[in-house]
Protein backbone atom coordinates (compact mmCIF):
# COMPACT_ATOMS: atom_id res chain seq x y z
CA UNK A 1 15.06 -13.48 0.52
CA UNK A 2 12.91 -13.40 2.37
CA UNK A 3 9.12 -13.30 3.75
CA UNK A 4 10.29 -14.42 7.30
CA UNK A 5 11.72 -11.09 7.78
CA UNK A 6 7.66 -9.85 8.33
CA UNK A 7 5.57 -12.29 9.34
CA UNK A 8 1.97 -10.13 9.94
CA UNK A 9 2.57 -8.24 6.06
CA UNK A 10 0.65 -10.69 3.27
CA UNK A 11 1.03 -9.89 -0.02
CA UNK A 12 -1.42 -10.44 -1.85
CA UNK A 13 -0.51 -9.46 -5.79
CA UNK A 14 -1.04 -6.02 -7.30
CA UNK A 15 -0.93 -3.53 -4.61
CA UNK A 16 -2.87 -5.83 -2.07
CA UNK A 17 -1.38 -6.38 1.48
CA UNK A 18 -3.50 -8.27 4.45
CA UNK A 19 -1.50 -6.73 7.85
CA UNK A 20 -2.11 -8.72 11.29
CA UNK A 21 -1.73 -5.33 13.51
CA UNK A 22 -2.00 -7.28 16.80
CA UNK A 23 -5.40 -9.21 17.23
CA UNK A 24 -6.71 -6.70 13.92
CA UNK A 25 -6.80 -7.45 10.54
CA UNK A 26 -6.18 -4.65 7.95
CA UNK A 27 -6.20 -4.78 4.22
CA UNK A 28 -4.43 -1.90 1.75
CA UNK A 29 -6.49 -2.25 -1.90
CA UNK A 30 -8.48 -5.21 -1.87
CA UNK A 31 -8.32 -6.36 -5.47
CA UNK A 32 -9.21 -9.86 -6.58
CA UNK A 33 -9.66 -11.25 -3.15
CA UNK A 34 -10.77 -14.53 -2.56
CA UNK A 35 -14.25 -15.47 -1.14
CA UNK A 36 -12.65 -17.05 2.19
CA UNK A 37 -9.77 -14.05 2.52
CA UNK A 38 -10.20 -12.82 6.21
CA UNK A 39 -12.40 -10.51 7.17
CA UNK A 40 -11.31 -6.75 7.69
CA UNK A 41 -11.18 -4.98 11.00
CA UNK A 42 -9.76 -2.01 9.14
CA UNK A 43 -9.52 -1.32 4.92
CA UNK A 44 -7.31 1.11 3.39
CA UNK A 45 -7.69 3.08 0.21
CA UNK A 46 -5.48 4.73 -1.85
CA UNK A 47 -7.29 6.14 -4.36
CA UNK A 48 -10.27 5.14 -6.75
CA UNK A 49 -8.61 3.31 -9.77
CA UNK A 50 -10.65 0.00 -9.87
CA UNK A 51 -7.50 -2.07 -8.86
CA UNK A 52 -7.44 -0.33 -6.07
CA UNK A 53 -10.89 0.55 -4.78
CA UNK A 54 -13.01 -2.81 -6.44
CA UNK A 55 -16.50 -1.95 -4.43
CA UNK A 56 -16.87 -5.68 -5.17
CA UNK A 57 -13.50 -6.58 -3.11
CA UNK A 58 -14.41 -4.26 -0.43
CA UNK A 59 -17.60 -5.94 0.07
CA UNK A 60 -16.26 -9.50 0.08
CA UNK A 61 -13.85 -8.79 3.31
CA UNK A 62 -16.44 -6.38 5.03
CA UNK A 63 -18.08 -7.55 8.19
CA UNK A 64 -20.54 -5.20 10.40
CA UNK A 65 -17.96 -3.25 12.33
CA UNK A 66 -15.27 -2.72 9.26
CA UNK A 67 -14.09 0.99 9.25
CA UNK A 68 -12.95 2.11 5.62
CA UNK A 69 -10.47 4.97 5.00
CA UNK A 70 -9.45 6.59 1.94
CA UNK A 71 -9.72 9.47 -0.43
CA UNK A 72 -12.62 10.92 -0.99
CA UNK A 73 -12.98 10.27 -4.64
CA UNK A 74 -13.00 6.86 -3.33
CA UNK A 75 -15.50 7.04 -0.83
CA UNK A 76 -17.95 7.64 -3.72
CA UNK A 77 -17.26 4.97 -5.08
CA UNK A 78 -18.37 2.13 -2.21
CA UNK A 79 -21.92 2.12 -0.38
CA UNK A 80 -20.41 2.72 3.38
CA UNK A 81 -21.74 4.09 6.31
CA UNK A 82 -20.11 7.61 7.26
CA UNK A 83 -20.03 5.75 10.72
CA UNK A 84 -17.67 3.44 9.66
CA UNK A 85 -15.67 5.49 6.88
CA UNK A 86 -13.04 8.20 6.59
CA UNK A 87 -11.99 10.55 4.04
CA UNK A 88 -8.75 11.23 4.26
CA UNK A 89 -6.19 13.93 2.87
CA UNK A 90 -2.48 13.34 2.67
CA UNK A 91 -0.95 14.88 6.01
CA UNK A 92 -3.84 14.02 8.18
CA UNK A 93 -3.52 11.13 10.76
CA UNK A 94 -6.11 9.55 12.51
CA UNK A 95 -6.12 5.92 15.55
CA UNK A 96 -8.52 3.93 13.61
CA UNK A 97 -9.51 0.34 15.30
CA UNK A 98 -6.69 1.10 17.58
CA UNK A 99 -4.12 1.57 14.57
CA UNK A 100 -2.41 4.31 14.20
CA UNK A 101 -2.05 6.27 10.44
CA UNK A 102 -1.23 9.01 8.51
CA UNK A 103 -1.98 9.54 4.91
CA UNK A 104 0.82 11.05 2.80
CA UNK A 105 1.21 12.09 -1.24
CA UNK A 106 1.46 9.81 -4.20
CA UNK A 107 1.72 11.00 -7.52
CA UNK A 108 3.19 10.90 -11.00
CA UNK A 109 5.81 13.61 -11.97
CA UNK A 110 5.96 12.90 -15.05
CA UNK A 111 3.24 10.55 -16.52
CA UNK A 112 -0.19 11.44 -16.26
CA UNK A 113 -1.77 8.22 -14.68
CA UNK A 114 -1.80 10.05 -10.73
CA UNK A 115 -1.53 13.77 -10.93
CA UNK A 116 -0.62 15.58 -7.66
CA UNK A 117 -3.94 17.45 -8.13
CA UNK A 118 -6.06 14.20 -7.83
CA UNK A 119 -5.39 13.67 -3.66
CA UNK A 120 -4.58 9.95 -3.80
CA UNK A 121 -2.36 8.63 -0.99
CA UNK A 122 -0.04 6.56 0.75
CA UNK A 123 -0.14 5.49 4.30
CA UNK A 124 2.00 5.69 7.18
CA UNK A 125 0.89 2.50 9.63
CA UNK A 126 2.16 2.66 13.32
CA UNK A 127 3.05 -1.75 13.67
CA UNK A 128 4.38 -3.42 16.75
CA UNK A 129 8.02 -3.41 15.45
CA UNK A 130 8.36 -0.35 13.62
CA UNK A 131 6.35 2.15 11.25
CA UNK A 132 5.09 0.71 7.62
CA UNK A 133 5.02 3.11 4.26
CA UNK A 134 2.70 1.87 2.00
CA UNK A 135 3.74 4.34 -0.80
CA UNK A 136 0.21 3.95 -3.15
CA UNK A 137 0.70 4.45 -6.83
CA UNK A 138 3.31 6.99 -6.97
CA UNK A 139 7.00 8.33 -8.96
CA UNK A 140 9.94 9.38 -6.53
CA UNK A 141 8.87 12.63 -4.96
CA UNK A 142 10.06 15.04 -2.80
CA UNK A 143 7.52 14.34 -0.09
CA UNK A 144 9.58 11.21 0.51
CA UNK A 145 12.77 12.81 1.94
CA UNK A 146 10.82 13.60 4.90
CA UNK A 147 10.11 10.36 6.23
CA UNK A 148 12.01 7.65 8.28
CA UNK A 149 10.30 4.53 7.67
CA UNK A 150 11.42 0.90 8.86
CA UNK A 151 9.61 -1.30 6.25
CA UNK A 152 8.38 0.54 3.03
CA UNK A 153 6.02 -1.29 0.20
CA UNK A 154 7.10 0.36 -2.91
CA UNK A 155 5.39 -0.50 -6.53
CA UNK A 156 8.49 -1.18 -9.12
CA UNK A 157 6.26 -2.01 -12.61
CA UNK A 158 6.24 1.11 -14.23
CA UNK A 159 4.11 2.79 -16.67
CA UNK A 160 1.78 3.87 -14.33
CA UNK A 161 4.21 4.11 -11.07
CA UNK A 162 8.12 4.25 -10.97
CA UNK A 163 10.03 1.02 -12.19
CA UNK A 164 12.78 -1.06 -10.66
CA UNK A 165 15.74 1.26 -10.99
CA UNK A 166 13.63 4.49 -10.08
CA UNK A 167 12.20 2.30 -6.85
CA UNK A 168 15.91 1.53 -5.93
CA UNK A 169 16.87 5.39 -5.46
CA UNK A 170 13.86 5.95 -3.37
CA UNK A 171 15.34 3.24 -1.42
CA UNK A 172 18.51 5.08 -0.86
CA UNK A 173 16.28 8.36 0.44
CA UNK A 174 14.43 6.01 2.62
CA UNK A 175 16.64 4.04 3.98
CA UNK A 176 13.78 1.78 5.62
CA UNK A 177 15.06 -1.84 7.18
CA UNK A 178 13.23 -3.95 5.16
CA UNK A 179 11.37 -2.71 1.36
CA UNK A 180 9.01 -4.95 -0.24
CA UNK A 181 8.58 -4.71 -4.12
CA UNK A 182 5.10 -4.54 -5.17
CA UNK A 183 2.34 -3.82 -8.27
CA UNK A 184 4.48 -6.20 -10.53
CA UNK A 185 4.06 -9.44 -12.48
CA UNK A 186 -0.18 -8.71 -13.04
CA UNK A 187 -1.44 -5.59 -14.99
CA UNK A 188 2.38 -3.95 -15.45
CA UNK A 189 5.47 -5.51 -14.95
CA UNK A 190 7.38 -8.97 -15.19
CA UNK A 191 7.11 -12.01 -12.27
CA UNK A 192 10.74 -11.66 -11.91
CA UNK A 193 11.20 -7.88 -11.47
CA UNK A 194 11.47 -8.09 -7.48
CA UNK A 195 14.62 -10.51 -8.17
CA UNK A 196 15.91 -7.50 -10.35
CA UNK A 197 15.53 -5.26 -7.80
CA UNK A 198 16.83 -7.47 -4.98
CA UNK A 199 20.04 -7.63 -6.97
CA UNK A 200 20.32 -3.67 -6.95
CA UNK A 201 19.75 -2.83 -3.76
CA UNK A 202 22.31 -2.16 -1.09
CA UNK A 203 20.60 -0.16 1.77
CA UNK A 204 18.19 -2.41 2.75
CA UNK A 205 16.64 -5.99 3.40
CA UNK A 206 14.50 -7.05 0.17
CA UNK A 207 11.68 -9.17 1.28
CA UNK A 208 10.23 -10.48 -1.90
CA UNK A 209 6.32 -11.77 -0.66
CA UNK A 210 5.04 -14.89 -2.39
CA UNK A 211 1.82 -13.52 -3.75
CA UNK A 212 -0.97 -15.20 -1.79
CA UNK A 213 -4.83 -16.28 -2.18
């Protein structure tokens, strides 16, 4: 089921997505991009683990006017201008190349991988038909009940995030139109846990990505 359902989201593996946000081109997490990916209008960052912030990523799908938002800790990490960077706190929005977002909390609850007190995020992006949760690496927490979502990217591998049954109750709080499984089938989890979690979820469309180049 199917990738028809969003035509602008790209998955890319991992926790990579390329977005077409009208004529803009956004990436969440570069990691192992390829040489001829797109170039980025806008890159977001969810926090500073190297499959999620590769400096060497972010510099493959830069271009002059790229603007680059994510957590401080981050920040550090890459060689960017504070012209064309943000650091960013969950709760805070900012219109960034004309796209509207909001950064909101991702953490473990009960592993140690993301604690609460490190600031990483997730990210609330304003699209054409509806608004997109990109949760970041994250467990089911109570931050969650508060939004209303229409398309939500949720990680299902485990170990360092929640897994497929966990990721199918945050569903059920959600309650977005269309969820896309995610960070599966590379460094955590098996190819065929989005089919798993396809077959257990009730309250919304599944779109299960091919992973492109």
């Amino acid at each position: 089921m199917g990738e028809g359902l969003l035509p602008g989201v790209h998955w890319l593996g991992h926790a990579t997505f390329r977005i077409e946000v009208g004529n803009r081109v956004l990436y969440i997490d570069p990691w192992e991009v390829k040489d001829d990916a797109p170039k980025a209008d806008l890159i977001l960052l969810t926090h500073e683990h190297h499959d999620h912030c590769s400096p060497e990523d972010v510099e493959r799908i830069r271009k002059a006017d790229t603007f680059i938002v994510g957590t401080q800790a981050c920040l550090d990490k890459l060689e960017v201008d504070e012209s064309h960077s943000l650091a960013i706190e969950a709760g805070e929005q900012a219109t960034v190349q004309g796209i509207e977002i909001q950064a909101v909390p991702a953490y473990n609850t009960e592993r140690s991988f993301h604690p609460r007190s490190a600031g990483n995020v997730g990210y609330l992006i304003r699209l054409e038909d509806g608004l997109l949760y990109h949760s970041g690496d994250t467990d089911a927490i109570p931050e969650m009940d508060g939004l209303t979502v229409d398309i939500a990217l949720l990680p299902i591998g485990g170990t360092y995030t929640m897994n497929v049954q966990e990721a199918v109750e945050v569903v059920r709080r959600l309650k977005p139109r269309v969820v896309v499984p995610m960070h599966y089938g590379r460094i955590v989890g098996e190819p065929d846990d989005g089919h798993r979690f396809a077959e257990l979820v009730d309250e919304a469309e599944v779109a299960i990505l091919p992973e492109e180049d």
